[in-house]
C-alpha atoms as a PDB file:
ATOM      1  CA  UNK A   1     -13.003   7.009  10.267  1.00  0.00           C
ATOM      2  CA  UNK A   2     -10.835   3.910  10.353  1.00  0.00           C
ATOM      3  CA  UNK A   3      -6.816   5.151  11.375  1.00  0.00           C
ATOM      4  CA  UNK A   4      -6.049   8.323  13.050  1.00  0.00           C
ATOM      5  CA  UNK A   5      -2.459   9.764  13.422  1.00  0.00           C
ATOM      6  CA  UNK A   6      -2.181  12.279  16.323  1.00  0.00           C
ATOM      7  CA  UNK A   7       1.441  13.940  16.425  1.00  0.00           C
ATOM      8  CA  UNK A   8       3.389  11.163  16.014  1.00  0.00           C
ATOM      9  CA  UNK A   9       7.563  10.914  16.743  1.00  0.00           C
ATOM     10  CA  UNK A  10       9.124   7.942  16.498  1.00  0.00           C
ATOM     11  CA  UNK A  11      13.153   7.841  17.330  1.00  0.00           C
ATOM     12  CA  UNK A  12      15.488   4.814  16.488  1.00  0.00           C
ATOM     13  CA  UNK A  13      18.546   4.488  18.607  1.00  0.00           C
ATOM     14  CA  UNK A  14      17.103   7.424  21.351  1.00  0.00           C
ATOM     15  CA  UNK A  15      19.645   8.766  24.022  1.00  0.00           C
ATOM     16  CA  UNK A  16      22.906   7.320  21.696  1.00  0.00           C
ATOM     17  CA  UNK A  17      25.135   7.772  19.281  1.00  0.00           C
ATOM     18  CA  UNK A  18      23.126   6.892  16.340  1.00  0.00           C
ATOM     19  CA  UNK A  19      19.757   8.739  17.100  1.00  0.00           C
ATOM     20  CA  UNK A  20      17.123   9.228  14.575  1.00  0.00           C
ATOM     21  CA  UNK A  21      14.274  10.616  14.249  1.00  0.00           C
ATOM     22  CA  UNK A  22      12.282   8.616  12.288  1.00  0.00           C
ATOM     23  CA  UNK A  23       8.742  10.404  12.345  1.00  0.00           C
ATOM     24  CA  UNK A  24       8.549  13.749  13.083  1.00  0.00           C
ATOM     25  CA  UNK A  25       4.906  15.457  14.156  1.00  0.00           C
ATOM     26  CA  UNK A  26       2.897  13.171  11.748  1.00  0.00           C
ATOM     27  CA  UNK A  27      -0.637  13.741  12.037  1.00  0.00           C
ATOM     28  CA  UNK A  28      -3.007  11.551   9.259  1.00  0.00           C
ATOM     29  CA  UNK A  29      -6.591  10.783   8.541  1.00  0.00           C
ATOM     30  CA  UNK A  30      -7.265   7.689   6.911  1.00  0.00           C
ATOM     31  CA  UNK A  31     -11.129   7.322   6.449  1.00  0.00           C
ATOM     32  CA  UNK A  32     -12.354   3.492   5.557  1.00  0.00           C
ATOM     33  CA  UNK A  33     -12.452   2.689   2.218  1.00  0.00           C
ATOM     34  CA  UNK A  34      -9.892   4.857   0.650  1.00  0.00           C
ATOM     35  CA  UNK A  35      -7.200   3.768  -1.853  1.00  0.00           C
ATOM     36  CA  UNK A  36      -4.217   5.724  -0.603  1.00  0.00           C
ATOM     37  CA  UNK A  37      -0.301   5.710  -1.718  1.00  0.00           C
ATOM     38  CA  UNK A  38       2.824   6.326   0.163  1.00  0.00           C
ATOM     39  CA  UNK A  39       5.522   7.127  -1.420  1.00  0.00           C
ATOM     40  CA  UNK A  40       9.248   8.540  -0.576  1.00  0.00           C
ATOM     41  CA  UNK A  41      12.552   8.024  -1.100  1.00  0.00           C
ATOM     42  CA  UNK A  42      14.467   5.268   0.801  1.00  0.00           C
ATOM     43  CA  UNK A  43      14.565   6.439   4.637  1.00  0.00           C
ATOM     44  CA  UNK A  44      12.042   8.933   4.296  1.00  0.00           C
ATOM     45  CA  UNK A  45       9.860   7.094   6.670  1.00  0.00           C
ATOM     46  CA  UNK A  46       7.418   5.200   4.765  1.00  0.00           C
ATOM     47  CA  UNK A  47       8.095   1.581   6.030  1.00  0.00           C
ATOM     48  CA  UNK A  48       8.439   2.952   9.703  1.00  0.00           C
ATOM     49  CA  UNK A  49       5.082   4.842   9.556  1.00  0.00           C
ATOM     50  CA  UNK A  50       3.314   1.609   7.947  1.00  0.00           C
ATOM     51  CA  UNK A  51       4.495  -0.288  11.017  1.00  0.00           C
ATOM     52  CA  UNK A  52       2.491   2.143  13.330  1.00  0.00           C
ATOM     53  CA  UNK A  53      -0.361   1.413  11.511  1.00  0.00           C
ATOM     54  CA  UNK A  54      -0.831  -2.128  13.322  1.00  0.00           C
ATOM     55  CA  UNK A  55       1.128  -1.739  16.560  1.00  0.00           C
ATOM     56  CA  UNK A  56       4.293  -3.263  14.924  1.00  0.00           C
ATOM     57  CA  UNK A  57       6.008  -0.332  16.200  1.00  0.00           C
ATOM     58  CA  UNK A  58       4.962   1.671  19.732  1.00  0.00           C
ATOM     59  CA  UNK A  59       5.677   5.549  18.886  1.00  0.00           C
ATOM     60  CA  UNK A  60       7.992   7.611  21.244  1.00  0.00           C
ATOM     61  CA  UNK A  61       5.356  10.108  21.412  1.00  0.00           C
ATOM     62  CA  UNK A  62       1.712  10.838  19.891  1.00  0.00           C
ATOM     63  CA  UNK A  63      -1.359   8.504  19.505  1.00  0.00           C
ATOM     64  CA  UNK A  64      -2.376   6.167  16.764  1.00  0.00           C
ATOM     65  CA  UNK A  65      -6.271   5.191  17.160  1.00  0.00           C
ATOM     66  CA  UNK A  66      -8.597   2.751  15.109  1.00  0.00           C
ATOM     67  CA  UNK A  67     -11.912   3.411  15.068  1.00  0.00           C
ATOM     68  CA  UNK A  68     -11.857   5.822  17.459  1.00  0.00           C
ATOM     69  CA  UNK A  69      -9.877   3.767  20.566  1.00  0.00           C
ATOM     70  CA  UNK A  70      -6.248   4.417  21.524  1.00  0.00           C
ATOM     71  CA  UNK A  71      -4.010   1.608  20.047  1.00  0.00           C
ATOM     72  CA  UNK A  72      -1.761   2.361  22.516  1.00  0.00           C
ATOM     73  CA  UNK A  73      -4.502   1.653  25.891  1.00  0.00           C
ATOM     74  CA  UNK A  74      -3.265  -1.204  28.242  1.00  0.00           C
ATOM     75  CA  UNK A  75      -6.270  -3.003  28.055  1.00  0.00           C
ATOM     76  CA  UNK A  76      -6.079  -2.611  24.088  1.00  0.00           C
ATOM     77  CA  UNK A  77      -5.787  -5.717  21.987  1.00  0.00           C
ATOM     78  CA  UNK A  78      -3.162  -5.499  19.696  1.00  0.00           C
ATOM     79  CA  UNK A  79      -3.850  -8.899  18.233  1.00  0.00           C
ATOM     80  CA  UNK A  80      -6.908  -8.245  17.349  1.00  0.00           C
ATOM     81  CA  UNK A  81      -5.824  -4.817  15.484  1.00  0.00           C
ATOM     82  CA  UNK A  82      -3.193  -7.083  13.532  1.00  0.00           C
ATOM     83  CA  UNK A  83      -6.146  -9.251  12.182  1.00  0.00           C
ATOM     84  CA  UNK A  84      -8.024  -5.658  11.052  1.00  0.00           C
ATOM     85  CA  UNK A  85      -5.011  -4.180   9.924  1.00  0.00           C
ATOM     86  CA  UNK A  86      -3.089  -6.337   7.618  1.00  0.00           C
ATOM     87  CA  UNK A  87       0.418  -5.708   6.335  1.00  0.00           C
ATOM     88  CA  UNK A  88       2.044  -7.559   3.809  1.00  0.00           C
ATOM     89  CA  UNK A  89       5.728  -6.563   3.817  1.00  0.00           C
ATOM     90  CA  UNK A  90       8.242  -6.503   0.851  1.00  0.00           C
ATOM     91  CA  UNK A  91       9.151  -9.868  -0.712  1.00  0.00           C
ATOM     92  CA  UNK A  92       6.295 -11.145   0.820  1.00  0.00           C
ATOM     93  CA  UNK A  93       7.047 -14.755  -0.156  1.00  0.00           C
ATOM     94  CA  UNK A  94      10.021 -15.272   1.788  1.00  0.00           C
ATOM     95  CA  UNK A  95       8.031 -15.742   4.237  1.00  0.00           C
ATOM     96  CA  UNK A  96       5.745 -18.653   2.809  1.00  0.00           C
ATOM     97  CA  UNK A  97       6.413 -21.963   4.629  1.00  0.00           C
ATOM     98  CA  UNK A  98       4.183 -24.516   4.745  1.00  0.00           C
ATOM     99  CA  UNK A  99       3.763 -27.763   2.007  1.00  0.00           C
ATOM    100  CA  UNK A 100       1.045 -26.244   0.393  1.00  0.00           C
ATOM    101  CA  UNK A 101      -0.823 -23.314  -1.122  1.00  0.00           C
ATOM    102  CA  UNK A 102      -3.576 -23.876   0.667  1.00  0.00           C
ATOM    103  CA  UNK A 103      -2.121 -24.812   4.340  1.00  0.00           C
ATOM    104  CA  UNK A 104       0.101 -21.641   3.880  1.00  0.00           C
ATOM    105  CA  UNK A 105      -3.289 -19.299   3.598  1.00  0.00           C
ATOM    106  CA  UNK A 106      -4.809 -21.221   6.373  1.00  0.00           C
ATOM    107  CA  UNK A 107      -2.065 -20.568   8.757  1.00  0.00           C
ATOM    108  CA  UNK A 108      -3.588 -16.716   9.981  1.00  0.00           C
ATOM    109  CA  UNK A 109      -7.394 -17.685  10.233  1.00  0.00           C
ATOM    110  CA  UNK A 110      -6.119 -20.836  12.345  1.00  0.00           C
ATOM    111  CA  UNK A 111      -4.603 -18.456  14.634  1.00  0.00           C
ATOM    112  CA  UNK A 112      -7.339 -16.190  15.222  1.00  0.00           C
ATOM    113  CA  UNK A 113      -9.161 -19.645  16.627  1.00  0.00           C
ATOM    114  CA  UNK A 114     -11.484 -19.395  14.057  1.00  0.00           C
ATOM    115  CA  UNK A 115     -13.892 -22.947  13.586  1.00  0.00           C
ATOM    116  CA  UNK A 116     -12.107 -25.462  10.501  1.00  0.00           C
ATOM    117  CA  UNK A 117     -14.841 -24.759   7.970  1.00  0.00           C
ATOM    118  CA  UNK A 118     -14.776 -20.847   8.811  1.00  0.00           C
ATOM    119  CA  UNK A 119     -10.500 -21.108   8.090  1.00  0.00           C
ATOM    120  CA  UNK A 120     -11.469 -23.181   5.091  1.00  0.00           C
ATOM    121  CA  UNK A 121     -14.050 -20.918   3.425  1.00  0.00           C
ATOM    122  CA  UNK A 122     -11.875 -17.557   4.202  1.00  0.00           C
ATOM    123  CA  UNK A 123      -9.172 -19.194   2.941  1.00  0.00           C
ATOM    124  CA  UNK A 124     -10.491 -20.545  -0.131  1.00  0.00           C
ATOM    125  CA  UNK A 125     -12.132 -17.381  -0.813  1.00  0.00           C
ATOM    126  CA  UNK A 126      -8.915 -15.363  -0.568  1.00  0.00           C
ATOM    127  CA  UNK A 127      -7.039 -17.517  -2.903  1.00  0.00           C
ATOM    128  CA  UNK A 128     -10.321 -16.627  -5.399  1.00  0.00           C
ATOM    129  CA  UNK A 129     -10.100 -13.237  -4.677  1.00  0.00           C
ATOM    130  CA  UNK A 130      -6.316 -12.940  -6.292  1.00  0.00           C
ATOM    131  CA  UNK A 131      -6.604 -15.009  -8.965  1.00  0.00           C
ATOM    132  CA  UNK A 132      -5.609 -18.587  -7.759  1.00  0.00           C
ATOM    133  CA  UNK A 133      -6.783 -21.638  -9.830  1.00  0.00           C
ATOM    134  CA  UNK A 134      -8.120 -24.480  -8.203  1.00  0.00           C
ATOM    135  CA  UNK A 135      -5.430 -26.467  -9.774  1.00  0.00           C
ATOM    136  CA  UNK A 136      -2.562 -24.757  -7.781  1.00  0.00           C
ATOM    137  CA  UNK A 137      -4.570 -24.838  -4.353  1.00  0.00           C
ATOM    138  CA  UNK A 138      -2.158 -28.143  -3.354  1.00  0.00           C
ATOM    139  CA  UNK A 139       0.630 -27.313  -5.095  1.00  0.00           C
ATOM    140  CA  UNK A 140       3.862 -26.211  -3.087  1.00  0.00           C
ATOM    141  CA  UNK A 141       4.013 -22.211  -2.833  1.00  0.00           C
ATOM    142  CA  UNK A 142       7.810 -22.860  -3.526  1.00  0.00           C
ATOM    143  CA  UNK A 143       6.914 -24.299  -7.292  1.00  0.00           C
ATOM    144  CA  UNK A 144       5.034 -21.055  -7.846  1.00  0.00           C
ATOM    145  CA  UNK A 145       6.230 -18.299 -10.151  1.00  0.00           C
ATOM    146  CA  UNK A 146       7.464 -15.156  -8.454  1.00  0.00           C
ATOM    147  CA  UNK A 147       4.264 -13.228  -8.852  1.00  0.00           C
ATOM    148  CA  UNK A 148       1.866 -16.212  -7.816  1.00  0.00           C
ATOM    149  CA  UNK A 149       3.793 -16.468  -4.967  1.00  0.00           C
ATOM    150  CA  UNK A 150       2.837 -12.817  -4.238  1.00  0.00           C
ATOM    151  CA  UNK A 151      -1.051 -13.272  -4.934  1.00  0.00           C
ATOM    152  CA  UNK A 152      -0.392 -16.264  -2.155  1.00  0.00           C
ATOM    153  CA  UNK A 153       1.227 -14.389   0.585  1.00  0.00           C
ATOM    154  CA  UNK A 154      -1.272 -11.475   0.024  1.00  0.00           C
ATOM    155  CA  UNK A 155      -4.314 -14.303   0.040  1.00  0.00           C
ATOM    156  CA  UNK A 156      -2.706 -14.764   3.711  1.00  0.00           C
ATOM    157  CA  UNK A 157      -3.327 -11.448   4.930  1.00  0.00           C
ATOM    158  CA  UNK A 158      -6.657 -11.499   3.202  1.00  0.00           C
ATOM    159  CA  UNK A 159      -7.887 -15.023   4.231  1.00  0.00           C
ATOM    160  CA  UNK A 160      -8.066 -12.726   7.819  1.00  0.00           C
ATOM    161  CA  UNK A 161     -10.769 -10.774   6.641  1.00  0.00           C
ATOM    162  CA  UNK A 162      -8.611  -7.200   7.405  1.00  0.00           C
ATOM    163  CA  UNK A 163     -10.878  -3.556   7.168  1.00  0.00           C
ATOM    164  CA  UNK A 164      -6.958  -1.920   6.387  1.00  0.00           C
ATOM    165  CA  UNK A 165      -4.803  -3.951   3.414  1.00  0.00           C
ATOM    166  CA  UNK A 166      -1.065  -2.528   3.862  1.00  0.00           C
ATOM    167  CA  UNK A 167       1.173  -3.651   0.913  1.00  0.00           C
ATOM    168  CA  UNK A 168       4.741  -2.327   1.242  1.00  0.00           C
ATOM    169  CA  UNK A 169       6.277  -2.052  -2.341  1.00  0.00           C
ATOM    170  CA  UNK A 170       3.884  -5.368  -3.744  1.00  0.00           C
ATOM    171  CA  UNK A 171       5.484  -5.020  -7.038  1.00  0.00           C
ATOM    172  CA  UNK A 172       9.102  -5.793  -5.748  1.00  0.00           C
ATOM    173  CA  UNK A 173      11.485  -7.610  -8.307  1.00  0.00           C
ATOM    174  CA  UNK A 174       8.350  -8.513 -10.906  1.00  0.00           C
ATOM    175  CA  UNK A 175       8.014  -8.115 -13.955  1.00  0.00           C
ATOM    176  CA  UNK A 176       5.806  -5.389 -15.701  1.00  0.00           C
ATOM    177  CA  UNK A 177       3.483  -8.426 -16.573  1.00  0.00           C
ATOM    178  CA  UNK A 178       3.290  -9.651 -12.766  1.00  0.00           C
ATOM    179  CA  UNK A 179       3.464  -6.271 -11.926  1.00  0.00           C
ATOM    180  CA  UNK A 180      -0.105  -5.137 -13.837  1.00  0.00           C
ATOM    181  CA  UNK A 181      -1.619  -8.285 -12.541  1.00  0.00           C
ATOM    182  CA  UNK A 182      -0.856  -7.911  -9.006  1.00  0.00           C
ATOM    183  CA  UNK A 183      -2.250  -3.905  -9.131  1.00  0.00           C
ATOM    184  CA  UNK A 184      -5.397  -4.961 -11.344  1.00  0.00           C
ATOM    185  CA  UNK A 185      -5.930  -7.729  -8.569  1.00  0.00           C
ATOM    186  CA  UNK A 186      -5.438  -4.727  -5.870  1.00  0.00           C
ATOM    187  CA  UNK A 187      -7.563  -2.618  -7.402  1.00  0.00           C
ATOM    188  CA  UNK A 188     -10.180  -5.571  -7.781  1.00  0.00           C
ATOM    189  CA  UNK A 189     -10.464  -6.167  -4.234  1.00  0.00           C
ATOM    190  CA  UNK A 190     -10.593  -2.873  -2.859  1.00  0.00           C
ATOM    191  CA  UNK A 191     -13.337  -2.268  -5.477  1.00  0.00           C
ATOM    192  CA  UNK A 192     -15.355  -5.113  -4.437  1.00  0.00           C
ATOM    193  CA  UNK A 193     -14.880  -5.464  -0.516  1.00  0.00           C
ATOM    194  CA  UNK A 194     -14.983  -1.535  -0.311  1.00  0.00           C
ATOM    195  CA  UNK A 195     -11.661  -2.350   2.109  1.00  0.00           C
ATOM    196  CA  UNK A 196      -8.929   0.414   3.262  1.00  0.00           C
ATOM    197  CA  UNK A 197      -5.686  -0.099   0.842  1.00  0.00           C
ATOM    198  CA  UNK A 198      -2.209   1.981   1.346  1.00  0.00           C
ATOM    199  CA  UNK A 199       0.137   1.152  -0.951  1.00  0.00           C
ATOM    200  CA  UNK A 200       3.814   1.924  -0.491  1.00  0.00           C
ATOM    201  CA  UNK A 201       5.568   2.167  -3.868  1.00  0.00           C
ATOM    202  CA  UNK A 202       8.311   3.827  -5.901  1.00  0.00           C
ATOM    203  CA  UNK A 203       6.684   3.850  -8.988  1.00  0.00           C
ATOM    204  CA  UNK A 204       5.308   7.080  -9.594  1.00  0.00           C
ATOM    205  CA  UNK A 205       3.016   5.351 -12.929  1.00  0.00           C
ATOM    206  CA  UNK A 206       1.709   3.236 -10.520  1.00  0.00           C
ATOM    207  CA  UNK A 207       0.212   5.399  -7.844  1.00  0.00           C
ATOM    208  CA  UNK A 208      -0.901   7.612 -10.145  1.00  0.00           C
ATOM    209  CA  UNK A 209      -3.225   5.138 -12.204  1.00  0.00           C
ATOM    210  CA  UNK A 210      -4.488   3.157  -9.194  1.00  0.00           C
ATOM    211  CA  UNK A 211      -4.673   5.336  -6.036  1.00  0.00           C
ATOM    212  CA  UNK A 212      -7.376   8.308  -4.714  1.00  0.00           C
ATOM    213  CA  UNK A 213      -4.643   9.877  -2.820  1.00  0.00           C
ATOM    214  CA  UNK A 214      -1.295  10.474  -2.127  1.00  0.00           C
ATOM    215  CA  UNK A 215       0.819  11.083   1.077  1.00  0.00           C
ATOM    216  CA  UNK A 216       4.698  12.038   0.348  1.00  0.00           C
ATOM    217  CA  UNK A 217       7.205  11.363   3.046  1.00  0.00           C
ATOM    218  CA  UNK A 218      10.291  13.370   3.599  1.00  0.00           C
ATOM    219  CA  UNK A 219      13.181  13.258   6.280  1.00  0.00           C
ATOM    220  CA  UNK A 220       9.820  11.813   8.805  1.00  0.00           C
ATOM    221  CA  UNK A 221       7.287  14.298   7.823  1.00  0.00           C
ATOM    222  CA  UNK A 222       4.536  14.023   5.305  1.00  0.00           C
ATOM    223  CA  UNK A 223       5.021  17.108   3.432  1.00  0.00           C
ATOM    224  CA  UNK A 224       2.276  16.148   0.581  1.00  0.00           C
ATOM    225  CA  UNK A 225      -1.087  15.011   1.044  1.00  0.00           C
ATOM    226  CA  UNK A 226      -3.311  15.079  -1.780  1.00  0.00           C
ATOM    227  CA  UNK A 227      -5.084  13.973  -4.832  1.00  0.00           C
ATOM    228  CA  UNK A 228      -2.439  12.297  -7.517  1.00  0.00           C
ATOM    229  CA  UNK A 229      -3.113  15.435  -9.683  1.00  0.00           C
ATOM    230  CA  UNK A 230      -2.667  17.342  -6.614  1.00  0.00           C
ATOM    231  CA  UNK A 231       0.424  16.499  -5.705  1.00  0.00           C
ATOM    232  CA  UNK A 232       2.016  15.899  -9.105  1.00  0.00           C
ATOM    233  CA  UNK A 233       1.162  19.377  -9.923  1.00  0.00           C
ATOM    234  CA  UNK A 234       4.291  20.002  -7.318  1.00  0.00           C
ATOM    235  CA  UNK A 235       6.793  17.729  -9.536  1.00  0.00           C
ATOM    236  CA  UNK A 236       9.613  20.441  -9.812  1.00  0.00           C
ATOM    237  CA  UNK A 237       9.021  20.001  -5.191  1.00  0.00           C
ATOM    238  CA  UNK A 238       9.143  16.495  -5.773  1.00  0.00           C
ATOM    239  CA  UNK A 239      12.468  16.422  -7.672  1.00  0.00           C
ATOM    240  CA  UNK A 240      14.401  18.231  -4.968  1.00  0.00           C
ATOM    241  CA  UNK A 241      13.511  15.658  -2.645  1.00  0.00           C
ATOM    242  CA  UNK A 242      14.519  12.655  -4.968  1.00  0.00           C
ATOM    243  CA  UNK A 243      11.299  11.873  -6.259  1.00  0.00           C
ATOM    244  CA  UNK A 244       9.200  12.556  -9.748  1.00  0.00           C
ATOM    245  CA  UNK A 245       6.345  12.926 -11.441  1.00  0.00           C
ATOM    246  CA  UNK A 246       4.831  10.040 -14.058  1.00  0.00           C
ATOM    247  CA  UNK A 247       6.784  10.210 -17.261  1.00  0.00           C
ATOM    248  CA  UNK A 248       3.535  10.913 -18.914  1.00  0.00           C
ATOM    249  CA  UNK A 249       3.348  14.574 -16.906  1.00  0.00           C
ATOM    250  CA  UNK A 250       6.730  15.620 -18.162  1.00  0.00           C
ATOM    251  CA  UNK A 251       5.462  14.511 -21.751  1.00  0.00           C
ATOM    252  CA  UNK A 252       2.509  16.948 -21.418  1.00  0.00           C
ATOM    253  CA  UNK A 253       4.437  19.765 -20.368  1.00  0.00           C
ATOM    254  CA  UNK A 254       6.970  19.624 -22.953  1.00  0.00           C
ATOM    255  CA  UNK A 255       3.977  19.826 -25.296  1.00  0.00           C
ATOM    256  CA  UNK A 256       2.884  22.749 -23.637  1.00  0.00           C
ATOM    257  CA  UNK A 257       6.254  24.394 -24.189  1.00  0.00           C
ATOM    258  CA  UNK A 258       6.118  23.621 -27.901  1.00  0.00           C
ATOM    259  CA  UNK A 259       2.930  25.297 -28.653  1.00  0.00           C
ATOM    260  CA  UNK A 260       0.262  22.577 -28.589  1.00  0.00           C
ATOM    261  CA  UNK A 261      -2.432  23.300 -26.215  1.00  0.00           C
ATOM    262  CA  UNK A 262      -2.892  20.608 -24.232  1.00  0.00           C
ATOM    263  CA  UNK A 263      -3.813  20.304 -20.464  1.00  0.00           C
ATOM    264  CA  UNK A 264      -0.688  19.809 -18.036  1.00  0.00           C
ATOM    265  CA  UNK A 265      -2.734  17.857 -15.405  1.00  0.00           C
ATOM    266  CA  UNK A 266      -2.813  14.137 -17.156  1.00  0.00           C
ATOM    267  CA  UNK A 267      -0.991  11.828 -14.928  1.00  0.00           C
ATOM    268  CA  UNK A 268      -2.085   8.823 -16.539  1.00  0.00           C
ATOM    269  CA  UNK A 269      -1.317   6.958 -20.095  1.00  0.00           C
ATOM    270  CA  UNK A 270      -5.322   7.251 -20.470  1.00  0.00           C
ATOM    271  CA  UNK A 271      -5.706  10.511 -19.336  1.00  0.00           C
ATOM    272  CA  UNK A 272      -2.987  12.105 -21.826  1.00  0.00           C
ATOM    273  CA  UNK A 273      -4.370  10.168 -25.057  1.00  0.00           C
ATOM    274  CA  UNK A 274      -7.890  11.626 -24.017  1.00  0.00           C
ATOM    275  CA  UNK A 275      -6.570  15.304 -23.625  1.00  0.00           C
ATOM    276  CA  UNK A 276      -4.493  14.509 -27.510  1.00  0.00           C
ATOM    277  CA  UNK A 277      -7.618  13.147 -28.739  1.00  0.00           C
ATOM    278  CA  UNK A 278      -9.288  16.123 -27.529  1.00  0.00           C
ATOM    279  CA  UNK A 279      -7.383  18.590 -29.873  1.00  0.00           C
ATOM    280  CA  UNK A 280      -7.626  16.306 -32.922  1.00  0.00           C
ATOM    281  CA  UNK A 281     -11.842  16.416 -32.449  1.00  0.00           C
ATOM    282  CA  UNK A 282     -12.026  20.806 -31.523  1.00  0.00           C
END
C-alpha cells in the first residue's frame, strides 16, 4: 500500500487567538494505483490534507507513512518523498519560469542530480505523455494557451517519475474544452503508468466520470469514503454540507418521481443514456 493516514490533527494558529483545527482524526488508505477524488467545500480541509501527503505540512499529531516507513522519522528523506509524491497545486502555471518549454520541465529531474540524457529523456517523455507537440518544445511557456500551460507544469511533476500524482483543482479557470483535455490526459496516464492519482476538484461531473473513489471532507474530517455511486447515493448528506450530486443524478430521480422506471444510481452522462436506452429496448 502506497500512503497511510494514522489519526491525523493538524491545527493552524495553535495556542492563539485564531486556532483551527484543520484535520481532525483522519485516518486513510491509499493503495498504489488507485484513481481517487477529494472533494469539499472551501476550508473543509482538502488542500491542507493534500499537503500531508508529501511532507509539505508536519501534522500536530498522528503519522503519515509511504510504503510502510514513517514520513515523519529523523533519518527520513523528505526530498526524496517529494520526487515520489508529486503535487501540482492550483494555477499551476504561475509558477512556470524558465525561457522555454522544455528547460521549464527539466528544472525537477536536474534537481534530483539525475545524469543530462536521463533529465532529457524524462523530460521529453513527460511533455509526450500530456500531449505536447514537438513544435512547442522551445517555445516560451508564457506564449502558451492557458490549458497548454497546464499540460506543461503537470509534465514538470511528471518528468520526476512520481508513484503518487496530486493535482489540486487541475481544471482551474479553463474552459470546458481545456477542461476535457486536461482529464482525458489524466485519465491517460494513470491508465498507462498504472500511477497513484488524487484529484481535488469541485466539479461533482468530473469526479464522477473519471475517478474509482471518492473521499468527502467536512469541517477536517472525511465523513465519505466510497465508490462515486457510493457516495452520491448520500446527495440529500451532501447538500447540507454545501456540496451535490452530478446534475445527471438529480435528472434520474426526478424521472423516478414521474413514473418512468429507471435506475437512480447513474452518475454519469453515459451511464443515464444506457439506463434510458434500456427502457426503450424491454
Amino acid at each position: 500500500m502506497s500512503i497511510v493516514l494514522d489519526k491525523v490533527n493538524y491545527v493552524y494558529g495553535a495556542g492563539t487567538a485564531y486556532e483551527k483545527h484543520a484535520l481532525k482524526d483522519v485516518s486513510l488508505t491509499i493503495p498504489d494505483g488507485q484513481f481517487i477524488g477529494l472533494i469539499g467545500h472551501t476550508g473543509s480541509g482538502k488542500s491542507t490534507l493534500i499537503q500531508h501527503l508529501n511532507g509539505l505540512m508536519k501534522a500536530t499529531s498522528g503519522t503519515v507513512y509511504y510504503n510502510g516507513q514513517d514520513i515523519y522519522d529523523e533519518n527520513y528523506s523528505l526530498k526524496e518523498l517529494r520526487s515520489k509524491v508529486g503535487l501540482v497545486f492550483q494555477y499551476p502555471e504561475h509558477q512556470l519560469f524558465e525561457t522555454t518549454v522544455i528547460k521549464d520541465v527539466k528544472f525537477g529531474p536536474k534537481n534530483l542530480g539525475l545524469p543530462p540524457l536521463e533529465v532529457d529523456l524524462r523530460s521529453y517523455e513527460a511533455l509526450k505523455m500530456v500531449g505536447i507537440s514537438d513544435d512547442l518544445i522551445d517555445a516560451s511557456p508564457f506564449e502558451l494557451s492557458g490549458g497548454q500551460k497546464r499540460r506543461v507544469a503537470i509534465a514538470g511533476v511528471l518528468a520526476m517519475k512520481p508513484e503518487v500524482l496530486i493535482l489540486d483543482e487541475p481544471t482551474a479557470g479553463l474552459d470546458p474544452k481545456g477542461r476535457d483535455e486536461i482529464l482525458d490526459q489524466i485519465a491517460k496516464i494513470h491508465r498507462e503508468q498504472k500511477i497513484t492519482v488524487i484529484l481535488v476538484s469541485h466539479s461533482m461531473e468530473d469526479v464522477a466520470k473519471y475517478v474509482d473513489r471518492i473521499i468527502v471532507m467536512n469541517k477536517g474530517q472525511a465523513v465519505f469514503d466510497d465508490t462515486p455511486k457510493g457516495v452520491f447515493a448520500h446527495y440529500k448528506e451532501l447538500e447540507e454540507i454545501g456540496l451535490a450530486a452530478p446534475q445527471v443524478t438529480y435528472l434520474m430521480h426526478a424521472l423516478r418521481e414521474q413514473g418512468i422506471p429507471v435506475g437512480e444510481n447513474a452518475t454519469t452522462l453515459e451511464e443515464a443514456k444506457k439506463e434510458i436506452l434500456r427502457l426503450f429496448h424491454k
